[in-house]
C-alpha atoms as a PDB file:
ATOM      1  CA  UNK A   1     -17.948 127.654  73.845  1.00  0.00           C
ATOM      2  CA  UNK A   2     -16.848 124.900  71.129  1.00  0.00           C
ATOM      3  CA  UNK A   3     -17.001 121.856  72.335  1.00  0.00           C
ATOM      4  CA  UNK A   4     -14.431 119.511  71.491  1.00  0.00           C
ATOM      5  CA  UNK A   5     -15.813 115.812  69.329  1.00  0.00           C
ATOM      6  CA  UNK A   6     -14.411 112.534  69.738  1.00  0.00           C
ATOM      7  CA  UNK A   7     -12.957 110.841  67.053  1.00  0.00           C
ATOM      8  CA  UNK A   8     -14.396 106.930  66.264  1.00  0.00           C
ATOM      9  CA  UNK A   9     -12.267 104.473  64.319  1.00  0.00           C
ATOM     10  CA  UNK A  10     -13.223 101.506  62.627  1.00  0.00           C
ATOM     11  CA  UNK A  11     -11.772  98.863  61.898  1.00  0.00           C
ATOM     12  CA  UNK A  12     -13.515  96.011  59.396  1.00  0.00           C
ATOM     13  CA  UNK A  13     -12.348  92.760  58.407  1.00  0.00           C
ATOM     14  CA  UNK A  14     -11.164  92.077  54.565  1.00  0.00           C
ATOM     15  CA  UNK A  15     -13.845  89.598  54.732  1.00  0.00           C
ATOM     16  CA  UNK A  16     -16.739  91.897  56.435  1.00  0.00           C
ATOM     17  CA  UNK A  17     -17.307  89.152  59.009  1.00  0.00           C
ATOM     18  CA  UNK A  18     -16.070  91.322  62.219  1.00  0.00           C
ATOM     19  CA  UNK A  19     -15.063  94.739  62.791  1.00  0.00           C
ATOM     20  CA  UNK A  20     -13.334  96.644  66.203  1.00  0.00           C
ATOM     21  CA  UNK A  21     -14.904 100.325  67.207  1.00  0.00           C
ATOM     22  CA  UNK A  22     -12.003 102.614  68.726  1.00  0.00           C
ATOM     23  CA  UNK A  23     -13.213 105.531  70.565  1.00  0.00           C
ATOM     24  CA  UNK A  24     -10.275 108.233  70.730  1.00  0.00           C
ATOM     25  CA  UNK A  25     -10.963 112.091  72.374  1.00  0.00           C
ATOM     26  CA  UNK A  26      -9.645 114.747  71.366  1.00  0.00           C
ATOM     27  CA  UNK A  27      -7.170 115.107  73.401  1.00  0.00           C
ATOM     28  CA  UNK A  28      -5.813 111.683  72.408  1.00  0.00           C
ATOM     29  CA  UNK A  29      -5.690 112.439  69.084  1.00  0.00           C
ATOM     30  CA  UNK A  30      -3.492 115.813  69.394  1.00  0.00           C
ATOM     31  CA  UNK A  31      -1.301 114.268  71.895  1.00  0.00           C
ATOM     32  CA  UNK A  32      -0.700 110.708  69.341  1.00  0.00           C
ATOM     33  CA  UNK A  33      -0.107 113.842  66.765  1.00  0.00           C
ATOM     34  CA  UNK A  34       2.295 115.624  68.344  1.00  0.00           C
ATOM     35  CA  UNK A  35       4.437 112.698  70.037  1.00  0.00           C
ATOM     36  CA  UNK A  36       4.774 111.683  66.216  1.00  0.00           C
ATOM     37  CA  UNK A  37       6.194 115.176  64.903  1.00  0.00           C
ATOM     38  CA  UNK A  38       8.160 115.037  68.228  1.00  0.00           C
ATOM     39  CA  UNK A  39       9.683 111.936  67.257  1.00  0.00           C
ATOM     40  CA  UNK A  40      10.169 113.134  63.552  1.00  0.00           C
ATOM     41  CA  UNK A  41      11.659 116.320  64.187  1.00  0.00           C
ATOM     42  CA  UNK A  42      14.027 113.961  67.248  1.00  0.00           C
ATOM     43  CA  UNK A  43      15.027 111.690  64.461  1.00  0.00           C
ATOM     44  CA  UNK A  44      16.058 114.656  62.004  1.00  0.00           C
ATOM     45  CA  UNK A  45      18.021 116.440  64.533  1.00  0.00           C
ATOM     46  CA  UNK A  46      19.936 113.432  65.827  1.00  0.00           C
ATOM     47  CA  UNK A  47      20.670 112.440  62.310  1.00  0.00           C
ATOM     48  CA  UNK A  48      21.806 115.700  61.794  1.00  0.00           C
ATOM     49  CA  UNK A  49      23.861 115.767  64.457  1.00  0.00           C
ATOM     50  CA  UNK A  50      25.405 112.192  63.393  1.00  0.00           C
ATOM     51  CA  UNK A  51      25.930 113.783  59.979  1.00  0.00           C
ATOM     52  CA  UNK A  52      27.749 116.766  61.041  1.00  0.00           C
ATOM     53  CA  UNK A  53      29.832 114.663  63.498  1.00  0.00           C
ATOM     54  CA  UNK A  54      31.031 112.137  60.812  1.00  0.00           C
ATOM     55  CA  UNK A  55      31.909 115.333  58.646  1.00  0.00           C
ATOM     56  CA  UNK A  56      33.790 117.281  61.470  1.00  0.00           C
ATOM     57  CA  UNK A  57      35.568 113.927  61.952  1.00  0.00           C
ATOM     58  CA  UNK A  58      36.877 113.872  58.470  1.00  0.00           C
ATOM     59  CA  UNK A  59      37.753 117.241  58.307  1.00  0.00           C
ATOM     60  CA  UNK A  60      39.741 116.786  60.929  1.00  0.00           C
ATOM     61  CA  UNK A  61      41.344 114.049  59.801  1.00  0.00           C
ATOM     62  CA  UNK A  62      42.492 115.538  56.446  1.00  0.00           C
ATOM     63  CA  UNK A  63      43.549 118.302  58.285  1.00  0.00           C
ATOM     64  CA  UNK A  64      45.868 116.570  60.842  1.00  0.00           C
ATOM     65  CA  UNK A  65      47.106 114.486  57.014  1.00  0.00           C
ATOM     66  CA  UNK A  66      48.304 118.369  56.126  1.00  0.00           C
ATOM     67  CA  UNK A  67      49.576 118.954  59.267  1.00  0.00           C
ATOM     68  CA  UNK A  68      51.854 115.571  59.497  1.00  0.00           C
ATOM     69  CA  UNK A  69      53.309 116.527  55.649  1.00  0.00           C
ATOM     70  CA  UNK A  70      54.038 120.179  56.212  1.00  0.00           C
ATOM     71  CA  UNK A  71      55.593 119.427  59.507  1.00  0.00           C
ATOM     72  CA  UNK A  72      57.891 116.873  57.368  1.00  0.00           C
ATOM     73  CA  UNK A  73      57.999 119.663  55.191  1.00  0.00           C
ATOM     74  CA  UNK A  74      59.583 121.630  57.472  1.00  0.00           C
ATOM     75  CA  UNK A  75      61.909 119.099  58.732  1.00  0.00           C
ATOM     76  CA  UNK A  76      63.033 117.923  55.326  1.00  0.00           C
ATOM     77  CA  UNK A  77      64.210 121.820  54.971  1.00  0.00           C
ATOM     78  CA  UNK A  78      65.791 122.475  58.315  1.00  0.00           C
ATOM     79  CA  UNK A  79      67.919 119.476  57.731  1.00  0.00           C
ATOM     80  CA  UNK A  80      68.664 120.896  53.880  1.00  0.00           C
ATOM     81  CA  UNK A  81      69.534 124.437  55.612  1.00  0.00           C
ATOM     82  CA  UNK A  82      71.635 122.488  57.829  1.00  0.00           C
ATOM     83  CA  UNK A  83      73.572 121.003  55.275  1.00  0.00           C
ATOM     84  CA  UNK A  84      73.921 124.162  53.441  1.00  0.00           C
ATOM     85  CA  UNK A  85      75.028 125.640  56.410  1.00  0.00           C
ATOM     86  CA  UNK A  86      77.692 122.814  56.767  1.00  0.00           C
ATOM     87  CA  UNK A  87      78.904 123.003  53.279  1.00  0.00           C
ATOM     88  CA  UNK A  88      79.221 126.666  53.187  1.00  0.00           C
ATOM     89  CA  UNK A  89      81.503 126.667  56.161  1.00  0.00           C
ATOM     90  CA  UNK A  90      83.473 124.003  54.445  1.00  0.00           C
ATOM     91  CA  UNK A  91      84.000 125.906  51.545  1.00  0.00           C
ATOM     92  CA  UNK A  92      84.620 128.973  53.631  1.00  0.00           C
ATOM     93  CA  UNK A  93      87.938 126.993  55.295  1.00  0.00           C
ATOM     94  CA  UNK A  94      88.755 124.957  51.935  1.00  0.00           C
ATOM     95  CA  UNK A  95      88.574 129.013  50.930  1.00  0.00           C
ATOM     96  CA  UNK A  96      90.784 129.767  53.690  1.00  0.00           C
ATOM     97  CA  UNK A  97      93.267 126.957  53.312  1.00  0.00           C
ATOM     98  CA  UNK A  98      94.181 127.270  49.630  1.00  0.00           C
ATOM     99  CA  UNK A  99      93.755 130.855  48.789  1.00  0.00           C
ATOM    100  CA  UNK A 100      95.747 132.386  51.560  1.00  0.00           C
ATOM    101  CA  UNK A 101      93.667 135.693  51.230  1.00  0.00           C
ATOM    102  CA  UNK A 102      92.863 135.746  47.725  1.00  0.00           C
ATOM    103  CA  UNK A 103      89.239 136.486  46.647  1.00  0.00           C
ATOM    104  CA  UNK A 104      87.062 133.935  45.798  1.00  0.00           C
ATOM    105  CA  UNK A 105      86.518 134.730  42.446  1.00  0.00           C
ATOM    106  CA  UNK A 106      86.607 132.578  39.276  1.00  0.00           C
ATOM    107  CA  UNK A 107      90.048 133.060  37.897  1.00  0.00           C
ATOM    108  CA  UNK A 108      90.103 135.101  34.648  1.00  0.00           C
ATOM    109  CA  UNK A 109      89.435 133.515  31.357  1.00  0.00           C
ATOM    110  CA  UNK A 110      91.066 133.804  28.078  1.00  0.00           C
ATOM    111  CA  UNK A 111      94.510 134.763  29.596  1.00  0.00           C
ATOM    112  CA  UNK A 112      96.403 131.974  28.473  1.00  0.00           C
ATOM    113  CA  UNK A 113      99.654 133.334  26.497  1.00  0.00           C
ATOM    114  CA  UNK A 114      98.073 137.259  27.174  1.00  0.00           C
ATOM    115  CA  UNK A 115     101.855 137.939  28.023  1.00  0.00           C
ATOM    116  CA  UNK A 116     100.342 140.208  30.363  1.00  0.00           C
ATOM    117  CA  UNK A 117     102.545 139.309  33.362  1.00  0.00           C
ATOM    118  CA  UNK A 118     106.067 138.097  33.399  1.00  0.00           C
ATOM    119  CA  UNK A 119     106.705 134.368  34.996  1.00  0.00           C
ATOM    120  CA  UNK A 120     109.504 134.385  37.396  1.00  0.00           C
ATOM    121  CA  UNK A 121     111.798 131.961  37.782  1.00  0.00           C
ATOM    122  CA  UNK A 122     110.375 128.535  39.556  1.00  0.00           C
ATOM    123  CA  UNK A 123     111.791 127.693  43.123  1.00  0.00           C
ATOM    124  CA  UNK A 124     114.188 125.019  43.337  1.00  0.00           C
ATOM    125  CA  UNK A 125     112.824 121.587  44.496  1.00  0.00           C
ATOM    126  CA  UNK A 126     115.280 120.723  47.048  1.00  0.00           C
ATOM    127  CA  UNK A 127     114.967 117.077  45.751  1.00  0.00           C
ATOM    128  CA  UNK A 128     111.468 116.547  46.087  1.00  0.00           C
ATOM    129  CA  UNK A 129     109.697 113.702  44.465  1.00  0.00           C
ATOM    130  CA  UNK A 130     106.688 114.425  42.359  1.00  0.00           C
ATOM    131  CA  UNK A 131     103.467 113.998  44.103  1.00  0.00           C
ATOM    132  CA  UNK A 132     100.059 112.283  43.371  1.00  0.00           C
ATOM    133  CA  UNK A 133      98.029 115.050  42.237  1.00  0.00           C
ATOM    134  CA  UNK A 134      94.644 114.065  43.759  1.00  0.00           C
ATOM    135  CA  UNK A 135      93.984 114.152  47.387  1.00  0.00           C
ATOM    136  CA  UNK A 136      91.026 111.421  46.748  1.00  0.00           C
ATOM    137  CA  UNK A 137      91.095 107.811  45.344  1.00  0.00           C
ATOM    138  CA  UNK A 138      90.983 107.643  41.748  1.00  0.00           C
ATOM    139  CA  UNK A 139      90.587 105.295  38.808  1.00  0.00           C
ATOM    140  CA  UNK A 140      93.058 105.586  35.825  1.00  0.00           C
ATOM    141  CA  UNK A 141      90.750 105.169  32.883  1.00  0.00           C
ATOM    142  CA  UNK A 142      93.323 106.154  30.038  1.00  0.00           C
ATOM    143  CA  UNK A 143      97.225 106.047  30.535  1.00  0.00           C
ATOM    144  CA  UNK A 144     100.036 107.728  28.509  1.00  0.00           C
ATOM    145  CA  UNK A 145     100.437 106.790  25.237  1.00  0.00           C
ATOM    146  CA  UNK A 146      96.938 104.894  24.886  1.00  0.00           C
ATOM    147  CA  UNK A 147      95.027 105.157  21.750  1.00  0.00           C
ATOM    148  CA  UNK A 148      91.026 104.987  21.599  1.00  0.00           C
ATOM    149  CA  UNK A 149      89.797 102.684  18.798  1.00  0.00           C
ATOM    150  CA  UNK A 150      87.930 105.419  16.974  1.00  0.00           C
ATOM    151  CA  UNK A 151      91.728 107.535  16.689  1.00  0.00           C
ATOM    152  CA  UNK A 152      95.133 106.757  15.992  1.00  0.00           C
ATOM    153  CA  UNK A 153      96.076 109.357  17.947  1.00  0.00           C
ATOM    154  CA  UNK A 154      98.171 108.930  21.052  1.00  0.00           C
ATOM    155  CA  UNK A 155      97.212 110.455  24.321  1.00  0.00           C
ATOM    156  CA  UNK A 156      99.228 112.503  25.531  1.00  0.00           C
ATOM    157  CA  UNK A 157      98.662 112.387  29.228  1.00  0.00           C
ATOM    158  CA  UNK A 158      97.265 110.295  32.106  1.00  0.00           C
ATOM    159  CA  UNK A 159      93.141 110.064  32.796  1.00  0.00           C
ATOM    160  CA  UNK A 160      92.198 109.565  36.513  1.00  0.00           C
ATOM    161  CA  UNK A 161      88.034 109.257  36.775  1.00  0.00           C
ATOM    162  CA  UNK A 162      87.146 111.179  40.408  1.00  0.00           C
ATOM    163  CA  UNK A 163      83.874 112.615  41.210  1.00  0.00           C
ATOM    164  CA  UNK A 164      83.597 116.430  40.524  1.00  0.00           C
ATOM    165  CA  UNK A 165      84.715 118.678  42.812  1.00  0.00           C
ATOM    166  CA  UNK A 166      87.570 116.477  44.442  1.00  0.00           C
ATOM    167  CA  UNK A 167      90.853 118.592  45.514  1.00  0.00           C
ATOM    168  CA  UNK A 168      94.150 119.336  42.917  1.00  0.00           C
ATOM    169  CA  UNK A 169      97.235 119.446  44.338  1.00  0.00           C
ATOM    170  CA  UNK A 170     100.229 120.760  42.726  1.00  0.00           C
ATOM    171  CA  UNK A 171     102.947 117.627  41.889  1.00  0.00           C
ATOM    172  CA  UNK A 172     106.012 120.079  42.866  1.00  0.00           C
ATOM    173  CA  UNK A 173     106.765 123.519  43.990  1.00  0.00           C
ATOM    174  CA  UNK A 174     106.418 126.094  40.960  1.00  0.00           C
ATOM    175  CA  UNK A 175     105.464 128.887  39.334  1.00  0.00           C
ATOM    176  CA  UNK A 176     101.741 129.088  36.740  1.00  0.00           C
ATOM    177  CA  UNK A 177     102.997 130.119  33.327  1.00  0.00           C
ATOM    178  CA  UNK A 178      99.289 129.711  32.219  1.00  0.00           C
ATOM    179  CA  UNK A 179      95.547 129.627  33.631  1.00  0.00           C
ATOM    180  CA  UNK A 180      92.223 129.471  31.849  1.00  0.00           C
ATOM    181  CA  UNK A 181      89.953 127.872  29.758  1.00  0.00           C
ATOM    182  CA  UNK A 182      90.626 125.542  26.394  1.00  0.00           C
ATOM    183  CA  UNK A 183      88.102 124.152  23.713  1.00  0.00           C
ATOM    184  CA  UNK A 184      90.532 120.589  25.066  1.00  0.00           C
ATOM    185  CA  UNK A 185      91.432 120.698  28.129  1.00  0.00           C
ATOM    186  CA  UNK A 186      88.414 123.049  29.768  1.00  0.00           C
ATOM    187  CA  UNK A 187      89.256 124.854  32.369  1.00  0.00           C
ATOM    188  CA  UNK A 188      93.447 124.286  32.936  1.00  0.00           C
ATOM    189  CA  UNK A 189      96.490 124.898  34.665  1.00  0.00           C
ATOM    190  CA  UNK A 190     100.191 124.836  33.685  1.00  0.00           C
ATOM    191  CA  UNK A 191     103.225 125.303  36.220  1.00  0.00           C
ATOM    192  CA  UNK A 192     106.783 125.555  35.521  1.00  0.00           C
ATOM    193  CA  UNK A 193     109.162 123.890  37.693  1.00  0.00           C
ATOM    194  CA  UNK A 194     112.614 122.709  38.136  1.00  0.00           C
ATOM    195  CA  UNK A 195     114.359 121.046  35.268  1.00  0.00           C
ATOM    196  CA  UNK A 196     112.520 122.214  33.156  1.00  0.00           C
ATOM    197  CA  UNK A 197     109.820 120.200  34.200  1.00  0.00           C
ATOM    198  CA  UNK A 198     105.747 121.006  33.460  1.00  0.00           C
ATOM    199  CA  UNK A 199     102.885 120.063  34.870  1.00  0.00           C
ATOM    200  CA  UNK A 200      99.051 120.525  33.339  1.00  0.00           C
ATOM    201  CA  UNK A 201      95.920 119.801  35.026  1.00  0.00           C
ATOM    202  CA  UNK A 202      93.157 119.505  32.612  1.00  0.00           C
ATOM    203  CA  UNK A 203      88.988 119.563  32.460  1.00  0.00           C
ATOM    204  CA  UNK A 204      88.597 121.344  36.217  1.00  0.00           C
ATOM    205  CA  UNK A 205      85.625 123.098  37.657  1.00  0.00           C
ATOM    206  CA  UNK A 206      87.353 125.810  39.337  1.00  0.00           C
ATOM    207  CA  UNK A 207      90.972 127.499  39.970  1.00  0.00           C
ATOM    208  CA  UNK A 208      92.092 128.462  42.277  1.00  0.00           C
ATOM    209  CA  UNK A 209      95.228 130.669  41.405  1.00  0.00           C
ATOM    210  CA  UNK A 210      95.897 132.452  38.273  1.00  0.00           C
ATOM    211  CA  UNK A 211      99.128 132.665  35.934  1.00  0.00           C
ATOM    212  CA  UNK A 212     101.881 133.809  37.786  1.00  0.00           C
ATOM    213  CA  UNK A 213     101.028 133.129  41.093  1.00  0.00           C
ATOM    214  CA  UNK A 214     103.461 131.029  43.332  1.00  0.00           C
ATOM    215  CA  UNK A 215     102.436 127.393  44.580  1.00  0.00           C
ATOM    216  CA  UNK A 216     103.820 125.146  47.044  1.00  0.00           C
ATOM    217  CA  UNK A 217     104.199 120.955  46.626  1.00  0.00           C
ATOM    218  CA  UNK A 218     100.753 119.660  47.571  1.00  0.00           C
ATOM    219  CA  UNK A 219      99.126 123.228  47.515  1.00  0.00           C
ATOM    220  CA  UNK A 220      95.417 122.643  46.579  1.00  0.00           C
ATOM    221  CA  UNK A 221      95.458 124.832  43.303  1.00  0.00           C
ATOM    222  CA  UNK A 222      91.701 123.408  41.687  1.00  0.00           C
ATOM    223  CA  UNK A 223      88.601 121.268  41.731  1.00  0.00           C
ATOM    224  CA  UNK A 224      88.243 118.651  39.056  1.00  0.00           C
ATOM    225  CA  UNK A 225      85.081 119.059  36.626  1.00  0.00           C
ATOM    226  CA  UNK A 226      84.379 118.006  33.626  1.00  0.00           C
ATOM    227  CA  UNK A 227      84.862 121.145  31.767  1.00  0.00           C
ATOM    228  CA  UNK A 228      86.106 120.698  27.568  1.00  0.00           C
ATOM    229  CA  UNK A 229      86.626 117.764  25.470  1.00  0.00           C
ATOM    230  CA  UNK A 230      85.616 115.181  28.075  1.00  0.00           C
ATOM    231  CA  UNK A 231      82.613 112.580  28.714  1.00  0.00           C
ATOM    232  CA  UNK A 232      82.842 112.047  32.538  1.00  0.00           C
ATOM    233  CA  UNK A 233      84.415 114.303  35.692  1.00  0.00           C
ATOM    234  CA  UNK A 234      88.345 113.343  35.590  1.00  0.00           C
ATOM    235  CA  UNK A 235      91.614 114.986  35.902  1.00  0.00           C
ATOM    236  CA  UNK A 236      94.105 114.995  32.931  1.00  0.00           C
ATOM    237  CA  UNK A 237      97.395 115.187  33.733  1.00  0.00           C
ATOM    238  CA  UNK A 238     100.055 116.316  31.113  1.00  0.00           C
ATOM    239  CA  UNK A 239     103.949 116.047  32.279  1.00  0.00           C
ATOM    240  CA  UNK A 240     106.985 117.532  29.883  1.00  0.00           C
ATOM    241  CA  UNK A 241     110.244 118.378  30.180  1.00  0.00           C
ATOM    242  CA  UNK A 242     112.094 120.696  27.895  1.00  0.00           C
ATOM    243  CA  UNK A 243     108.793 120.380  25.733  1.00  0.00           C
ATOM    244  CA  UNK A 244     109.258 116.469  25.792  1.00  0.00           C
ATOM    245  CA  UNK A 245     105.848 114.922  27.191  1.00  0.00           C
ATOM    246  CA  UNK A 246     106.489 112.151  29.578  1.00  0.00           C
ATOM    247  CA  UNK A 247     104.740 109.099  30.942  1.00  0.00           C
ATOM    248  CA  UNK A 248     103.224 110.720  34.440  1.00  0.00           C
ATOM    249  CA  UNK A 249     103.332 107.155  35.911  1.00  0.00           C
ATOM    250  CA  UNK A 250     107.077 107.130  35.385  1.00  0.00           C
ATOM    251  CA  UNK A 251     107.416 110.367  38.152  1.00  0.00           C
ATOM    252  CA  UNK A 252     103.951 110.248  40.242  1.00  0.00           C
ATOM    253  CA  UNK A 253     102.952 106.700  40.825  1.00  0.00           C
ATOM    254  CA  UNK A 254     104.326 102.660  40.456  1.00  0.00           C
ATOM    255  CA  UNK A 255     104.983 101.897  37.364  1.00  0.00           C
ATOM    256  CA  UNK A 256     102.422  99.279  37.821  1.00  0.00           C
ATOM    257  CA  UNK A 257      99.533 101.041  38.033  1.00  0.00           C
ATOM    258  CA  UNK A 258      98.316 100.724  34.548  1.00  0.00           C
ATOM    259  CA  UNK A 259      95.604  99.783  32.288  1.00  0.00           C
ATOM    260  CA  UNK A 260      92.172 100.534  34.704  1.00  0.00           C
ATOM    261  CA  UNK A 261      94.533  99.944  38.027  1.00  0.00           C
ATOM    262  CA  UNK A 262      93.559 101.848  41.078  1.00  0.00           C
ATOM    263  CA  UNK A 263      95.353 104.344  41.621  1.00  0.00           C
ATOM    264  CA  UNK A 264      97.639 105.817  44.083  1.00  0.00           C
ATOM    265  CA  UNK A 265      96.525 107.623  47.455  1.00  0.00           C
ATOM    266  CA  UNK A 266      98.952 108.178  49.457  1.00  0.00           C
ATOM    267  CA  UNK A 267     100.688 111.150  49.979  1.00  0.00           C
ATOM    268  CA  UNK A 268     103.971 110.783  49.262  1.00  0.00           C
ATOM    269  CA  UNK A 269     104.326 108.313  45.737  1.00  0.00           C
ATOM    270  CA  UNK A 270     106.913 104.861  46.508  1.00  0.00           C
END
């Protein structure tokens, strides 16, 4: 049978004047061993553990980051299907209102003059007084008559600057003669009325009726745009009488408003 040594340690002096014996068994000596790998391999797996913790922790973190913006995401889009929601059932009962069970489709283009359909006689007017043809406030930015400084040319209408898509009404009672689109005017409406009295709405987005269809005073018959020879979303509105253009402000608002005024909103023109 082996038997097992001790193990003698000296320790001498830098000097050599003293030295210390240390007797250690065996046993001593595997046990001081083994309580030091113990403690190394303690010490790894503890800062292992740390290590792993800290990056659990920040995955977490950058996960609950991703979380917070796709659940604003997703908020920021409910609300925007919300709005479409909204705006589509406003558009549905604008639809409704002005079309009186005519399809929503764009109103043809190029039939101005086609001579297609024959224009009936306008309705009488029963006295009524022109109306403002916006349902929104507007600013006059050019009047009739007004000549820019690059142009000796006269205009022949009345400018009023409102944001696209604001609602057209017709001035009077009437009858279209034409609808469509113009290299000028854009996309345009004429109606005949009594007295020989026309009306032309100039530069809109969308139409709503077509020629020859039948329109009441105030009907919505448009959207303003800024469709043809224009810089900025505005009406144009043209006014003759037995092919005589006339000063709009003289039928559809004070003679006042002028020059940049505000202009009128209410209903019914003093």
């Amino acid at each position: 049978m082996m038997r097992l040594q001790d193990w003698t340690l000296q320790f001498v002096r830098r000097d050599g004047h003293g030295f210390r014996t240390l007797r250690l068994g065996t046993a001593q000596v595997l046990l001081t061993v083994s309580g030091s790998i113990l403690a190394i391999v303690a010490v790894g797996v503890l800062l292992g553990v740390s290590i792993a913790g800290r990056s659990e922790a920040a995955r977490v973190a950058e996960l609950e980051a991703r979380l917070a913006v796709l659940v604003a995401e997703r908020t920021r889009v409910n609300d925007l299907a919300g709005r479409l929601i909204e705006l589509e059932e406003g558009f549905g009962l604008l639809q409704d209102a002005v079309t009186e069970g005519r399809p929503a489709a764009p109103p043809p283009a190029n039939i101005v003059g086609a001579g297609t359909r024959a224009v009936p006689s306008p309705p009488a007017l029963e006295g009524a007084t022109p109306a403002w043809p916006l349902t929104q406030r507007g600013f006059i930015t050019r009047t009739f008559g007004s000549r820019p400084e690059a142009s000796g040319e006269g205009h022949t209408g009345l400018d009023i600057a409102v944001p696209t898509g604001s609602y057209v009404r017709a001035i009077q009672a009437g009858v279209v003669e034409e609808a469509g689109e113009d290299p000028v005017y854009g996309k345009f409406l004429r109606i005949a009325h009594a007295d020989g009295l026309t009306s032309l709405y100039g530069h809109n987005s969308w139409l709503f009726v077509g020629a020859g269809d039948q329109v009441e005073r105030l009907e919505v018959i448009a959207l303003t745009g800024n469709t043809g020879r224009s810089s900025a979303p505005h009406l144009h509105l043209e006014l003759a009488r037995s092919g005589a253009l006339l000063d709009p402000l003289t039928l559809v608002a004070d003679h006042s408003v002028r020059g940049g005024a505000r202009a009128r909103t209410d209903t019914e023109p003093k």
